[in-house]
Structures are given as C-alpha cells and as structure tokens.
PDB file of N, CA and C in Angstrom:
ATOM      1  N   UNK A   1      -5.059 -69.516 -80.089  1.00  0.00           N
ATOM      2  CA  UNK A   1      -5.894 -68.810 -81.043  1.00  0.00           C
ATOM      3  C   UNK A   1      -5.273 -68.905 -82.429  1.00  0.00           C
ATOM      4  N   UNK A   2      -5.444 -69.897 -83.092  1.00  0.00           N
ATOM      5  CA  UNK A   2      -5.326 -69.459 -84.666  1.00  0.00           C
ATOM      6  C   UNK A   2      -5.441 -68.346 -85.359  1.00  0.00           C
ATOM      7  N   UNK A   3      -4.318 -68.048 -86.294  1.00  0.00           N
ATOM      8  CA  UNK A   3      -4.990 -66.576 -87.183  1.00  0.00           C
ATOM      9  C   UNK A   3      -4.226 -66.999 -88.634  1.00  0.00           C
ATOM     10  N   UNK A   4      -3.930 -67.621 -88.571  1.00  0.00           N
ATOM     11  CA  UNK A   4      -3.797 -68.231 -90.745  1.00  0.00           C
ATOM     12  C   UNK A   4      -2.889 -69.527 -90.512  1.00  0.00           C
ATOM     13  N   UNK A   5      -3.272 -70.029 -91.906  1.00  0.00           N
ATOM     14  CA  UNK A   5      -2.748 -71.090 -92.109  1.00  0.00           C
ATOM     15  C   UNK A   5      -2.277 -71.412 -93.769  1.00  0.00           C
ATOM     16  N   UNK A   6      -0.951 -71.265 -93.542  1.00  0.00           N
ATOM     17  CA  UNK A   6      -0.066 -70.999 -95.502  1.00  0.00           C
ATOM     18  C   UNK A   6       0.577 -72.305 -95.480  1.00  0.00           C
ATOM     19  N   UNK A   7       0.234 -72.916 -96.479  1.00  0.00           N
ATOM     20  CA  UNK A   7       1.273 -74.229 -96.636  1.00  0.00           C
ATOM     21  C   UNK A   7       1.216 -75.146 -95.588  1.00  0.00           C
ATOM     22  N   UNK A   8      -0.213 -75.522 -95.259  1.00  0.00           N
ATOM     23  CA  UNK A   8      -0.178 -76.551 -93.540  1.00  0.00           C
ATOM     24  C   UNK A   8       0.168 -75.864 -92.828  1.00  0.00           C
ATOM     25  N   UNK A   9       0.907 -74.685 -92.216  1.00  0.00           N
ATOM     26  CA  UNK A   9       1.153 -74.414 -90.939  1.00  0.00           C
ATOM     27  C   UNK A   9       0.315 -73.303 -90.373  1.00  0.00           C
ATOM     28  N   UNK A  10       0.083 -73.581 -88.995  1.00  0.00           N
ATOM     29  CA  UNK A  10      -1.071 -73.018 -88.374  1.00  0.00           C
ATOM     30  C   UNK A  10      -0.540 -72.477 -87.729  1.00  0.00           C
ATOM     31  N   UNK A  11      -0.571 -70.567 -87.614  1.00  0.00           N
ATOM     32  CA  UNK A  11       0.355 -69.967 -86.466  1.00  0.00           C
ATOM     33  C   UNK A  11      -0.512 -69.227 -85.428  1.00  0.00           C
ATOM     34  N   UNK A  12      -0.163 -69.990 -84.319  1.00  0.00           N
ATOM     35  CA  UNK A  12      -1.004 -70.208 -83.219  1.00  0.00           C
ATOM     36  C   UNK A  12      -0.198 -68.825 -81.716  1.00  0.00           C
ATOM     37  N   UNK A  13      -0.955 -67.797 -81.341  1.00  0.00           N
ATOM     38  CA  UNK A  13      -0.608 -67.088 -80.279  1.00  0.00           C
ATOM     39  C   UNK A  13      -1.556 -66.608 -79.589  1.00  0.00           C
ATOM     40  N   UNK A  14      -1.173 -66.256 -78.266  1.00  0.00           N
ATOM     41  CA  UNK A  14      -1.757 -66.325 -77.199  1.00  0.00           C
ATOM     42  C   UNK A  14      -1.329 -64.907 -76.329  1.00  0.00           C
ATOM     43  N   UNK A  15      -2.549 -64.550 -75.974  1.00  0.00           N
ATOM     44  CA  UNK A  15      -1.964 -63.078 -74.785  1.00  0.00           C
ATOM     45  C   UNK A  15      -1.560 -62.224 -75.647  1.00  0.00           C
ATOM     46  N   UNK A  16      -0.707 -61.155 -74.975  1.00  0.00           N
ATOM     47  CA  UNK A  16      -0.950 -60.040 -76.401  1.00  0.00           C
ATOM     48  C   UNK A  16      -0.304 -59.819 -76.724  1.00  0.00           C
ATOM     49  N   UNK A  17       0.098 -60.877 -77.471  1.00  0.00           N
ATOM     50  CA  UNK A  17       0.702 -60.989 -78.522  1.00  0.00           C
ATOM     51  C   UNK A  17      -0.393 -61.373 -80.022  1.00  0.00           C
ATOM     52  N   UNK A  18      -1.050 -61.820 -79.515  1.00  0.00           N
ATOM     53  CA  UNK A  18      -2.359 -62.145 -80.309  1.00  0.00           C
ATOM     54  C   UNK A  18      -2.797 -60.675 -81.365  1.00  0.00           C
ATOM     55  N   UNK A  19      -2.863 -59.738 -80.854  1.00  0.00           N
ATOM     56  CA  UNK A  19      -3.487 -58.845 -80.998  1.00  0.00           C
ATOM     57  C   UNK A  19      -2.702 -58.352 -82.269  1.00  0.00           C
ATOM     58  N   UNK A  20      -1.042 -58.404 -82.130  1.00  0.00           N
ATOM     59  CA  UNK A  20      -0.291 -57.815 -83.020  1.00  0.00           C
ATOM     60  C   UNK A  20      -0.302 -58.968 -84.088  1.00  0.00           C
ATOM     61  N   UNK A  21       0.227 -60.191 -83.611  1.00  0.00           N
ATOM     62  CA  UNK A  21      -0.065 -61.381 -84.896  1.00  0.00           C
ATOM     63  C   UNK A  21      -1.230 -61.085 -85.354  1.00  0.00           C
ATOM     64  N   UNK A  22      -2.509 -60.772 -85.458  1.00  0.00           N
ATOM     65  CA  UNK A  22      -3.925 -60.727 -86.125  1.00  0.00           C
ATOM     66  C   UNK A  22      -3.742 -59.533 -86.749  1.00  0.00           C
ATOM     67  N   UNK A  23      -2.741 -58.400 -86.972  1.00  0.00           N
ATOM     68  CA  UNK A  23      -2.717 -57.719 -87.840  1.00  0.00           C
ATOM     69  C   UNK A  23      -2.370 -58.041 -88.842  1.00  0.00           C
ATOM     70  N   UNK A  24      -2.358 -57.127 -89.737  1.00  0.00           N
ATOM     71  CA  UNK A  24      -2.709 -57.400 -91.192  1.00  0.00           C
ATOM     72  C   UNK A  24      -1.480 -56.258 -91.585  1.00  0.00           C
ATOM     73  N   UNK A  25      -0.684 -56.741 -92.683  1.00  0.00           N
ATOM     74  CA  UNK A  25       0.165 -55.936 -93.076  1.00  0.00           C
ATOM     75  C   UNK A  25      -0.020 -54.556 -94.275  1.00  0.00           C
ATOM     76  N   UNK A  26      -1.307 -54.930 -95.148  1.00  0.00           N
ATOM     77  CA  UNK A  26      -1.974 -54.292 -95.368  1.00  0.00           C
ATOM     78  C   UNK A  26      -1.602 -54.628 -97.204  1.00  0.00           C
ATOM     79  N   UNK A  27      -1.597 -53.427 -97.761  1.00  0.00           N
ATOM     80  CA  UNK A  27      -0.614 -53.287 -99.371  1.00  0.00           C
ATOM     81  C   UNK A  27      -1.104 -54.717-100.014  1.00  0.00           C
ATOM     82  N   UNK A  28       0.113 -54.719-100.865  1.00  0.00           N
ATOM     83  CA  UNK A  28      -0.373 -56.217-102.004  1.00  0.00           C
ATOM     84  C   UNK A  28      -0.537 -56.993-101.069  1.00  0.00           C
ATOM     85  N   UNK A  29       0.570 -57.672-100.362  1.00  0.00           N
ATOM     86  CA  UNK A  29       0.702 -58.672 -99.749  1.00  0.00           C
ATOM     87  C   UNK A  29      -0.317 -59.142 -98.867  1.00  0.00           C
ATOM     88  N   UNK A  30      -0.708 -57.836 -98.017  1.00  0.00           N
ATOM     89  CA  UNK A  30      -2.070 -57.928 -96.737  1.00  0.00           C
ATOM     90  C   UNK A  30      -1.886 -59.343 -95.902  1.00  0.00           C
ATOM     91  N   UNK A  31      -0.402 -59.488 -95.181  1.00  0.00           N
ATOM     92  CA  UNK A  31      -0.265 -60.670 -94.693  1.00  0.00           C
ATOM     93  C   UNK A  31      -0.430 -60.309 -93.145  1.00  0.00           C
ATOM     94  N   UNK A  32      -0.335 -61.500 -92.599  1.00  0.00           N
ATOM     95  CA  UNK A  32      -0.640 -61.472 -91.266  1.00  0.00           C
ATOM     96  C   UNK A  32       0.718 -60.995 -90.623  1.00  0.00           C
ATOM     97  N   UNK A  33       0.747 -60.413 -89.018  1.00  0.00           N
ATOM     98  CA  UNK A  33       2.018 -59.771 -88.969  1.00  0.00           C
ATOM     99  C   UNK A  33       2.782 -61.145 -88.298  1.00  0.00           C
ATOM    100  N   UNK A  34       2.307 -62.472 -87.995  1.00  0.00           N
ATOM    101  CA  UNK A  34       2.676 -63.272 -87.219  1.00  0.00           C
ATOM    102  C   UNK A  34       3.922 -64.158 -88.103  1.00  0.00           C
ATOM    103  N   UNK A  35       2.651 -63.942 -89.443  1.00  0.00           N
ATOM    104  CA  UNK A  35       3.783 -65.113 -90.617  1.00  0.00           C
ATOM    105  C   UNK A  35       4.824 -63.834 -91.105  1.00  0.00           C
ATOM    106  N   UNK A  36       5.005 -62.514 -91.055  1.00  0.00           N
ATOM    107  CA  UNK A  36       6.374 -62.044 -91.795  1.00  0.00           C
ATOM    108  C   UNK A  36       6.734 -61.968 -91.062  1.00  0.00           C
ATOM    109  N   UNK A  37       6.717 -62.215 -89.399  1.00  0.00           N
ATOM    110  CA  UNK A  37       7.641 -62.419 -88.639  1.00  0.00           C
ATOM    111  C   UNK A  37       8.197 -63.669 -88.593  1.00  0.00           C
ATOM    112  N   UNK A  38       7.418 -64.531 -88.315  1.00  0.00           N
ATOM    113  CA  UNK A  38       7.790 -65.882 -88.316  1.00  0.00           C
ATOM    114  C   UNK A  38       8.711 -65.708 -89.251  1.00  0.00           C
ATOM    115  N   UNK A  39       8.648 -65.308 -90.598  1.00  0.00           N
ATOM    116  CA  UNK A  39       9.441 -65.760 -92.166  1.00  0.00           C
ATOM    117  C   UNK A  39      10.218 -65.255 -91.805  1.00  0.00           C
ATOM    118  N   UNK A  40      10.794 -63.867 -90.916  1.00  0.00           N
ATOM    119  CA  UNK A  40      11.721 -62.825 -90.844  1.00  0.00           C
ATOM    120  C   UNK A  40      12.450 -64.128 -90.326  1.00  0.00           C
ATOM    121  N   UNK A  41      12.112 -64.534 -88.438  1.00  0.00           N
ATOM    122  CA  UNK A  41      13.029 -65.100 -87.589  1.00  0.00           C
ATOM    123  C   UNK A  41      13.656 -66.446 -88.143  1.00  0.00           C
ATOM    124  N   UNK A  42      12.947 -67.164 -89.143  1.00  0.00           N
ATOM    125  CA  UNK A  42      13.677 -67.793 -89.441  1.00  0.00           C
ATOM    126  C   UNK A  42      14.426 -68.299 -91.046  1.00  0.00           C
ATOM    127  N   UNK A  43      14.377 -66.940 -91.242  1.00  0.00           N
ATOM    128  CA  UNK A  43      15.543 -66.521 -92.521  1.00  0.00           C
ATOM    129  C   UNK A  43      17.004 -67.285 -92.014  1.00  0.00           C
ATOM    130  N   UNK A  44      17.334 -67.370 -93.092  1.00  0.00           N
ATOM    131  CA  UNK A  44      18.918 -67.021 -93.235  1.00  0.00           C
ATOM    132  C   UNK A  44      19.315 -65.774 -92.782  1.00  0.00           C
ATOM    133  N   UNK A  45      20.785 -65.361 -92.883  1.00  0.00           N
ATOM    134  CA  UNK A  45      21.353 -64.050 -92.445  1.00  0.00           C
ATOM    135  C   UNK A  45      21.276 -63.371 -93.367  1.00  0.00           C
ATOM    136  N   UNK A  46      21.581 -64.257 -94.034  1.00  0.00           N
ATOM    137  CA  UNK A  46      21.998 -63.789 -95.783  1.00  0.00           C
ATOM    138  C   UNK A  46      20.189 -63.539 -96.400  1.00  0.00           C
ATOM    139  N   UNK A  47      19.689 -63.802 -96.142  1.00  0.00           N
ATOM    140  CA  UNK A  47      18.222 -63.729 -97.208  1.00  0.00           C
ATOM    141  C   UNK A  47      17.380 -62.719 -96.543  1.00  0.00           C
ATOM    142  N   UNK A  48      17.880 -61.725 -97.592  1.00  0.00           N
ATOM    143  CA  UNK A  48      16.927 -60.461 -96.908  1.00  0.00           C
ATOM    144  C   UNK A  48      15.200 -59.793 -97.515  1.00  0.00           C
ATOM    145  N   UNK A  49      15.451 -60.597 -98.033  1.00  0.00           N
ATOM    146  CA  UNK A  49      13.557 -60.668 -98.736  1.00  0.00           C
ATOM    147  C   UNK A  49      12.683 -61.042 -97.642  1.00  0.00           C
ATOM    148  N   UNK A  50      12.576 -61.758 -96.409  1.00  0.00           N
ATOM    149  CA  UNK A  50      12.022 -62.122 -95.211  1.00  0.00           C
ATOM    150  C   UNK A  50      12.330 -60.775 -94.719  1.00  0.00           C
ATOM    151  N   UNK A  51      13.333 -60.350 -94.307  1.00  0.00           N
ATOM    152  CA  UNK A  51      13.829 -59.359 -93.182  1.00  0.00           C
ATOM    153  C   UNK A  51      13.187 -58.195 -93.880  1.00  0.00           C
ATOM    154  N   UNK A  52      13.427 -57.889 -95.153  1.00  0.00           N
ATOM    155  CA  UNK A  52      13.496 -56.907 -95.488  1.00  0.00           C
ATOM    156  C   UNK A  52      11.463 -56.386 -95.267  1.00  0.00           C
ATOM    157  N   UNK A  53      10.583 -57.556 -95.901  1.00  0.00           N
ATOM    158  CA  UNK A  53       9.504 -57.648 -95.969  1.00  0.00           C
ATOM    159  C   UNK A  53       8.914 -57.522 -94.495  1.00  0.00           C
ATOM    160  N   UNK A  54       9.715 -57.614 -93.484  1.00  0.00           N
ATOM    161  CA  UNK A  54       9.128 -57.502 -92.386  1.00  0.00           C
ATOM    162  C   UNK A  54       9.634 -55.913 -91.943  1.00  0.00           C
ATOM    163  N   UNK A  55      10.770 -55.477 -91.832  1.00  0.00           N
ATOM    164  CA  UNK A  55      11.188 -54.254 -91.660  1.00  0.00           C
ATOM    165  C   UNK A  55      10.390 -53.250 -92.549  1.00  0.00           C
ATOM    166  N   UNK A  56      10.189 -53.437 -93.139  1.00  0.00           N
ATOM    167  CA  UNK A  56       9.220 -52.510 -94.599  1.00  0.00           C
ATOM    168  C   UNK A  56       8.061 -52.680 -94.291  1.00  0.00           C
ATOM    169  N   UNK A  57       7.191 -53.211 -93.477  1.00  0.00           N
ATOM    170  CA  UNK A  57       5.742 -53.406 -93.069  1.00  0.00           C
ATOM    171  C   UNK A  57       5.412 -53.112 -92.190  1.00  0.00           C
ATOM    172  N   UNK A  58       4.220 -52.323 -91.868  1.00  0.00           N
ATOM    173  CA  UNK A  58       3.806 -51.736 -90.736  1.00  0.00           C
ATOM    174  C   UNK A  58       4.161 -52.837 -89.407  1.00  0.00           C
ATOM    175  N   UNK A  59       4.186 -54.273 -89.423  1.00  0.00           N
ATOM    176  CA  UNK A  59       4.132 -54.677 -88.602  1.00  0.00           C
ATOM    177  C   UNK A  59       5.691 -54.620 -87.888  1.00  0.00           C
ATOM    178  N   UNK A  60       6.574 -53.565 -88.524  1.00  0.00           N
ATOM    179  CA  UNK A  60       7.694 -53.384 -87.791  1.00  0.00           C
ATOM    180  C   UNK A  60       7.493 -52.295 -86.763  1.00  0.00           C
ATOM    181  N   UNK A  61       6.609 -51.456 -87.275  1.00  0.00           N
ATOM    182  CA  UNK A  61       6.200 -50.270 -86.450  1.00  0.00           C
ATOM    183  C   UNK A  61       5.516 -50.919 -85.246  1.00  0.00           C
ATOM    184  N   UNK A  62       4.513 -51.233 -85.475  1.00  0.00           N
ATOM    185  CA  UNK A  62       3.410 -52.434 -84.475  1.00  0.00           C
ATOM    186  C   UNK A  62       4.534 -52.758 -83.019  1.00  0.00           C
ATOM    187  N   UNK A  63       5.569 -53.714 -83.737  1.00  0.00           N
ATOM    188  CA  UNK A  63       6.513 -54.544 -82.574  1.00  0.00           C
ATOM    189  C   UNK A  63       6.911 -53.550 -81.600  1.00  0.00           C
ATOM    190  N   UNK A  64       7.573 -52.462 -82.299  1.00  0.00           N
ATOM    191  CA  UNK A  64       8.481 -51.195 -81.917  1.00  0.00           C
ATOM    192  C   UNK A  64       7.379 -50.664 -80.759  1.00  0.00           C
ATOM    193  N   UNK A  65       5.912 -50.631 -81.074  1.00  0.00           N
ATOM    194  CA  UNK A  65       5.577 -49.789 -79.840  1.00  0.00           C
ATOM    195  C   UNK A  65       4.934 -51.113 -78.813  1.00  0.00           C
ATOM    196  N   UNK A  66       5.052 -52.102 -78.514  1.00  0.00           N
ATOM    197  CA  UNK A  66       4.805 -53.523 -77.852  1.00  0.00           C
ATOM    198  C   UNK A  66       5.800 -53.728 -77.056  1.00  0.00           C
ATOM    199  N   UNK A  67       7.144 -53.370 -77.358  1.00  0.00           N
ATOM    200  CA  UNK A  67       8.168 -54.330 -77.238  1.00  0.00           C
ATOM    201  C   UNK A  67       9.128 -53.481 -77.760  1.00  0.00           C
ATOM    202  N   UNK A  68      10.425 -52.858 -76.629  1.00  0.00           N
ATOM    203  CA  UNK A  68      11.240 -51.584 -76.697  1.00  0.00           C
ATOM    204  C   UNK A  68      12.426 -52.777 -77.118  1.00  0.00           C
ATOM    205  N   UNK A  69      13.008 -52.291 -77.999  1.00  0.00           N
ATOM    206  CA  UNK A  69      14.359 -53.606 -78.172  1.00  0.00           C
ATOM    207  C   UNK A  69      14.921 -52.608 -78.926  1.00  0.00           C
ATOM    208  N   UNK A  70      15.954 -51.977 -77.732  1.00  0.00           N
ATOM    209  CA  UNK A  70      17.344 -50.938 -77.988  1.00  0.00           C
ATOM    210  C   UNK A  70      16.450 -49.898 -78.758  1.00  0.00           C
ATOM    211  N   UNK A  71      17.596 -48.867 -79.387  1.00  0.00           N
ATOM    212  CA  UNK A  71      17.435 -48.156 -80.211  1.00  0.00           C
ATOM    213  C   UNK A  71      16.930 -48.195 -81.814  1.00  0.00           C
ATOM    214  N   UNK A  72      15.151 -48.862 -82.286  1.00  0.00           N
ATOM    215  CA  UNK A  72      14.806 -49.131 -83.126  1.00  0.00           C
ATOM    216  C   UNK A  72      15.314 -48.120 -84.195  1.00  0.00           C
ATOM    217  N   UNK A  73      14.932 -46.543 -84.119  1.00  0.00           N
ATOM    218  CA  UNK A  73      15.142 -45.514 -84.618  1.00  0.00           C
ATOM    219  C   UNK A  73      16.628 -45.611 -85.266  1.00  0.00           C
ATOM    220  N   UNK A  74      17.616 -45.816 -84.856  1.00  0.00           N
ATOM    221  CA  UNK A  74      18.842 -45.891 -84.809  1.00  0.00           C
ATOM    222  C   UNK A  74      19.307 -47.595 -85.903  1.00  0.00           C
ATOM    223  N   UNK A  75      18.338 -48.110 -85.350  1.00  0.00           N
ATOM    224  CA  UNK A  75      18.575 -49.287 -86.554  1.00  0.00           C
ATOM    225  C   UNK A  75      18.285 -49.261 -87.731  1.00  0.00           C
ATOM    226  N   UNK A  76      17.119 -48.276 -87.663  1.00  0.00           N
ATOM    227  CA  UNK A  76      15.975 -48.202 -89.117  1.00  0.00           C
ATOM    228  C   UNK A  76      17.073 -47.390 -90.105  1.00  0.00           C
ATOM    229  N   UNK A  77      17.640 -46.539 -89.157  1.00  0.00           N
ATOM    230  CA  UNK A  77      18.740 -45.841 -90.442  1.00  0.00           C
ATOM    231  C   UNK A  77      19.528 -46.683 -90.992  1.00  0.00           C
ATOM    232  N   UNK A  78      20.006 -47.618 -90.171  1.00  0.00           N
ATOM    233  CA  UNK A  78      20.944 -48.312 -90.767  1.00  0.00           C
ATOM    234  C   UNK A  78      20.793 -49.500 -92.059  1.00  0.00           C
ATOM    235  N   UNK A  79      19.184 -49.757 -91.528  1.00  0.00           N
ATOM    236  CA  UNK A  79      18.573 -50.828 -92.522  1.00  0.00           C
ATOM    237  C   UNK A  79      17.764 -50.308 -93.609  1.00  0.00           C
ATOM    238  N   UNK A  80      17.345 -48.884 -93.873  1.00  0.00           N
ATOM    239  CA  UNK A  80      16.845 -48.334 -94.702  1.00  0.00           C
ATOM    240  C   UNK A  80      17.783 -48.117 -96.330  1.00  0.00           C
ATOM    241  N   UNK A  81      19.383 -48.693 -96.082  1.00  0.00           N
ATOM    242  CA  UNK A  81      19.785 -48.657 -97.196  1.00  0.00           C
ATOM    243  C   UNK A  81      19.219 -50.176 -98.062  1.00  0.00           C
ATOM    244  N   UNK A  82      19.277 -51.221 -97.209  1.00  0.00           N
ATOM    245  CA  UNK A  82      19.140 -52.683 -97.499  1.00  0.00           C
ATOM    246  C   UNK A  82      17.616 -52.788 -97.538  1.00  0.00           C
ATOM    247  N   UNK A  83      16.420 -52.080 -96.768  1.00  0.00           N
ATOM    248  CA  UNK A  83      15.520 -52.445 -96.691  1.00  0.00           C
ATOM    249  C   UNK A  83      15.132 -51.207 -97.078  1.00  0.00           C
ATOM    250  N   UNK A  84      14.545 -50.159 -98.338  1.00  0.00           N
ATOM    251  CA  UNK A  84      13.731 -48.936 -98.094  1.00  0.00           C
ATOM    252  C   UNK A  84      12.347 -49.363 -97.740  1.00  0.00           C
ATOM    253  N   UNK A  85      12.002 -48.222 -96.666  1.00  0.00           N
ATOM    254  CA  UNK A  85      10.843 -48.313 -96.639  1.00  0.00           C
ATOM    255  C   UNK A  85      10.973 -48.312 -94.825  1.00  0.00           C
ATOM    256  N   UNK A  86      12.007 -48.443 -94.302  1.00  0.00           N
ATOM    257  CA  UNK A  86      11.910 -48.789 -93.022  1.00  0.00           C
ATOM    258  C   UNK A  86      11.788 -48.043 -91.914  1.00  0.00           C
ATOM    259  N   UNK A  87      12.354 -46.808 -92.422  1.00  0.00           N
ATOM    260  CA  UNK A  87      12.042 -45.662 -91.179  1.00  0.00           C
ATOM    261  C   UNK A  87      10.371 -44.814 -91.476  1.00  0.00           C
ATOM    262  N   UNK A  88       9.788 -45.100 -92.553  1.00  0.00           N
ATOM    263  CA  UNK A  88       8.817 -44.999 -92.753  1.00  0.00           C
ATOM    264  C   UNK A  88       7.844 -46.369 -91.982  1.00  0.00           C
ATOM    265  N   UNK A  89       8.179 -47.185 -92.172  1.00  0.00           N
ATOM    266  CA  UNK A  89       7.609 -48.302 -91.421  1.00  0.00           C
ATOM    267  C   UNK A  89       7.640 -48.207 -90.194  1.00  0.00           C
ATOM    268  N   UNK A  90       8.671 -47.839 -89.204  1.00  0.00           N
ATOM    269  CA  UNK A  90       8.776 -47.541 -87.614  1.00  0.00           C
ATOM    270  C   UNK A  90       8.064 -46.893 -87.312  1.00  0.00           C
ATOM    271  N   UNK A  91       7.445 -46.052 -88.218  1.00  0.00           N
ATOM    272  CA  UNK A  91       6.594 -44.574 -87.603  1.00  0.00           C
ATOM    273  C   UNK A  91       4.941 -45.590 -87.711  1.00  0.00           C
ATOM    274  N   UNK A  92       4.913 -46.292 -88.846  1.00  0.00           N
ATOM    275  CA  UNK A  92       3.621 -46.576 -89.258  1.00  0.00           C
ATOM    276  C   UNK A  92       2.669 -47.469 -88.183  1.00  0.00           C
ATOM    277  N   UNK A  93       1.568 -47.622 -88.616  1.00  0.00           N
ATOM    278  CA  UNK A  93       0.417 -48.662 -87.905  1.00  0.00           C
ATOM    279  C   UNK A  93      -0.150 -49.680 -88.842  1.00  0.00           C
ATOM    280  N   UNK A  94      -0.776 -50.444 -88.465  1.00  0.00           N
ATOM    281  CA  UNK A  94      -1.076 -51.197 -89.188  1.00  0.00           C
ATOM    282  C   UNK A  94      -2.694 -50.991 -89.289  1.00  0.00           C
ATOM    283  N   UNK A  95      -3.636 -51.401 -90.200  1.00  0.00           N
ATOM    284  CA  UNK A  95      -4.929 -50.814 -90.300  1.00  0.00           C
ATOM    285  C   UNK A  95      -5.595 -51.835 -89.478  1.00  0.00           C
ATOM    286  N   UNK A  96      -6.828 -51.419 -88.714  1.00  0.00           N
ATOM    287  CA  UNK A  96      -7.612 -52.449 -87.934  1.00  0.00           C
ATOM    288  C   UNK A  96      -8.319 -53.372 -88.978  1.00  0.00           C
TER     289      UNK A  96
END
C-alpha cells in the first residue's frame, strides 16, 4: 500500500502497520508518520533534527500505544531536554 512519495521514494507498508504510517503528523509539517520515522531510523546518532522531529510528533505517541518498547515514559524524560515537546508527544494522537 503506498502512502507518499518525497524525492522518488515510495514508502510502501502493509498490515498494521499501515494504519499508523497513513497518519499524518499534523502542525506545519503535516507529514506522514512512515517518512519521520523512516528519517528518524536512518539518521545519524549525531543528527537530531530527524529524531528529534519524530519524538516531538504525535506519531511518537501513535508507536508507544502499537508497540510497548521498554519504558517509553522514562525515556521521554530523558529526551525532553534534547527534544522539547516529547513527553507531551507520548501522551498525544495523531488526528484522523
């Protein structure tokens, strides 16, 4: 199932996972949640404008209730100095 295509690349998911990629991040950006992930996973360590843009967007909240990976709550504190916006984001949804 296709759901956008930036710069030639077509990001393609399946099963439900679908459901969360076809969200929409909403705000200026209103990106899909598939590509600030995609951009997140394949950042640098060092380049936190991907990470940060994905932790700061509802679609961090989205993952968090899909997909239990450790203590999110517990991370968000830690990344809310580098990323604001993030423990506000864990709580959030993304708009239909």
């Amino acid at each position: 199932m296709p759901i956008g295509n930036d710069d030639d690349v077509t990001y393609t998911f399946d099963g439900f996972v679908a459901e969360f990629g076809c969200s929409k991040s909403g705000g200026a950006a209103n990106q899909y949640c598939a590509k600030i992930v995609m951009d997140e996973m394949n950042s640098e360590p060092q380049d936190m404008a991907p990470k940060c843009a994905y932790y700061s967007s509802c679609c961090f909240g989205e993952m968090h209730r899909m997909v239990k990976l450790g203590n999110m709550a517990q991370r968000a504190v830690l990344l809310e100095e580098k990323c604001p916006g993030t423990r506000d984001a864990l709580a959030s949804k993304c708009a239909a």
